[in-house]
C-alpha atoms as a PDB file:
ATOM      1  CA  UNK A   1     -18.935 -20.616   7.071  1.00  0.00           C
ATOM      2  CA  UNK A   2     -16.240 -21.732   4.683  1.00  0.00           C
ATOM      3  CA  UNK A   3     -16.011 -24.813   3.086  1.00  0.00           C
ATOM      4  CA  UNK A   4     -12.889 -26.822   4.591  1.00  0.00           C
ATOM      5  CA  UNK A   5     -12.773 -29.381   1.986  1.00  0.00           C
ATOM      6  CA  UNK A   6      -9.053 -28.932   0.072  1.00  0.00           C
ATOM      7  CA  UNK A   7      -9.610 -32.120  -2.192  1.00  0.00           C
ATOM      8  CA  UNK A   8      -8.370 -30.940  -5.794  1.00  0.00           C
ATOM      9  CA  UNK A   9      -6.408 -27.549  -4.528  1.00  0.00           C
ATOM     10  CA  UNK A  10      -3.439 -26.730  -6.962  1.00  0.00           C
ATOM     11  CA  UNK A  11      -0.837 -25.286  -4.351  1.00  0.00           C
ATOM     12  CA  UNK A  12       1.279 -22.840  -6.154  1.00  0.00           C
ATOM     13  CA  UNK A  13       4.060 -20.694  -4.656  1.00  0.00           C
ATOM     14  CA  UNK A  14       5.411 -16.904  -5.988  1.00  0.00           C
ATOM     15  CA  UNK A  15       7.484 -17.066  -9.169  1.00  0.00           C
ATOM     16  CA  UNK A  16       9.414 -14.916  -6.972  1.00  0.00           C
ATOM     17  CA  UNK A  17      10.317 -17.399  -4.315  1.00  0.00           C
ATOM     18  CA  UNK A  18      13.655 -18.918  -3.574  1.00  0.00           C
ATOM     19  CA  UNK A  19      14.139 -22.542  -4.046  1.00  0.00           C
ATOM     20  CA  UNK A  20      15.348 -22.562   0.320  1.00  0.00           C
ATOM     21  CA  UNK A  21      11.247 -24.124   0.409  1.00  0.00           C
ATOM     22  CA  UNK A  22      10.636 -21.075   3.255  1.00  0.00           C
ATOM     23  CA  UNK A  23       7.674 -19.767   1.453  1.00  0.00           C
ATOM     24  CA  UNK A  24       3.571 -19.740   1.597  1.00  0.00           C
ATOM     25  CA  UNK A  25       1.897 -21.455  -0.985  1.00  0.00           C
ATOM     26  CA  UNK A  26      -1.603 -20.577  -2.363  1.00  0.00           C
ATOM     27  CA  UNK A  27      -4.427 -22.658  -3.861  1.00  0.00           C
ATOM     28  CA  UNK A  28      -7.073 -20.166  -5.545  1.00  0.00           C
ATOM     29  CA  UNK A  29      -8.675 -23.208  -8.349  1.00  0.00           C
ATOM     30  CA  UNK A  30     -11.647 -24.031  -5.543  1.00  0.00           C
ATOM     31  CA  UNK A  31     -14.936 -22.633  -5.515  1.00  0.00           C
ATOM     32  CA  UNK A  32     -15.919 -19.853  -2.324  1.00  0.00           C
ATOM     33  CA  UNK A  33     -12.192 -20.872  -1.140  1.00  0.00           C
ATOM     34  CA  UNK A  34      -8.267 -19.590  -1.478  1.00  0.00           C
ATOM     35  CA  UNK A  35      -6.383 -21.687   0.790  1.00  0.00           C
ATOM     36  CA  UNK A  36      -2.923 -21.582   2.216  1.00  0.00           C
ATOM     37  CA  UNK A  37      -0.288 -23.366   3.671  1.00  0.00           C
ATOM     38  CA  UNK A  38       3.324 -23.577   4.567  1.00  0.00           C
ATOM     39  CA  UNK A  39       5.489 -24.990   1.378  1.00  0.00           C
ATOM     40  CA  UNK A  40       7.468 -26.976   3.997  1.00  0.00           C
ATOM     41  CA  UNK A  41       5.000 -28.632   5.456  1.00  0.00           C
ATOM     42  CA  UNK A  42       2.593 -29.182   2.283  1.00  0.00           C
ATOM     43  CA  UNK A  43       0.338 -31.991   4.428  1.00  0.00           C
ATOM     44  CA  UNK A  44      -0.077 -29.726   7.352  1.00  0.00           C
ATOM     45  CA  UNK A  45      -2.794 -27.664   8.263  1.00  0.00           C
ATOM     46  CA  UNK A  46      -4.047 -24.711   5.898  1.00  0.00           C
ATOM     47  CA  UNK A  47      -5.699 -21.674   6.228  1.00  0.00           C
ATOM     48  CA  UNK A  48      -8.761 -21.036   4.966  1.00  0.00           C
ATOM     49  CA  UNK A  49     -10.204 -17.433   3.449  1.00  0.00           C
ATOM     50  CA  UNK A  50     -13.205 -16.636   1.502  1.00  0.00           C
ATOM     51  CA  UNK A  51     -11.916 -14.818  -2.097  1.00  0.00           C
ATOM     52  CA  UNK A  52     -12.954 -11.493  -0.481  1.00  0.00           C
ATOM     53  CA  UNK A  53     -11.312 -12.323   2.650  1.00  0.00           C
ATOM     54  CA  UNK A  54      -7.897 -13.319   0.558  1.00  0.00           C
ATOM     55  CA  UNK A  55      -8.384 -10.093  -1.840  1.00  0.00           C
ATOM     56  CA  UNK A  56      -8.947  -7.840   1.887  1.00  0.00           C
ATOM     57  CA  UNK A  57      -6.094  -9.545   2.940  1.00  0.00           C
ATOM     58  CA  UNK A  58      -3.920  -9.067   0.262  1.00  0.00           C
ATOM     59  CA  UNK A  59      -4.845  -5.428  -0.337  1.00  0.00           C
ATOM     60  CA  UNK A  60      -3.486  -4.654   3.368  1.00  0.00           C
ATOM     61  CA  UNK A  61      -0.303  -6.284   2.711  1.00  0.00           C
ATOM     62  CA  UNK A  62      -0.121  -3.921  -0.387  1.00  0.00           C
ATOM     63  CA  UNK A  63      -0.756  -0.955   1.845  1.00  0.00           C
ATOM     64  CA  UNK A  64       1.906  -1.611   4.430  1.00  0.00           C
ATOM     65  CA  UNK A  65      -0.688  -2.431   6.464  1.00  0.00           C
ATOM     66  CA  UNK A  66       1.265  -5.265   8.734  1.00  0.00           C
ATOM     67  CA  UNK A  67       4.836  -3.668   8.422  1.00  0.00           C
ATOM     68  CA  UNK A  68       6.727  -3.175  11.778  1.00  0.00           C
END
């Protein structure tokens, strides 16, 4: 199960983003967690991924995994 508590996340979008606010943002500071949510709705629901989840995740996006 992973832990849904969010209290003390540090949101943080790409360096790469635009300033239009139409991006993810990512909170990796929380133990057994990486969280995200939408940047334009910041008090809205999050997902929730264990670190090997998020790095799974992540690697498939590298891979072109999810490209149409």
């Amino acid at each position: 199960m992973i832990p849904r508590d969010l209290t003390g996340a540090e949101f943080r979008k790409s360096s790469l983003s635009g300033g239009n606010n139409d991006c993810v943002e990512v909170a990796t500071n929380l133990p057994g967690l990486v969280a995200v949510r939408d940047s334009k709705d910041p008090s809205g629901p999050a997902l929730a991924f264990t670190p090997a989840q998020w790095r799974s995740f992540i690697g498939r996006v590298h891979t072109g995994a999810f490209d149409a």
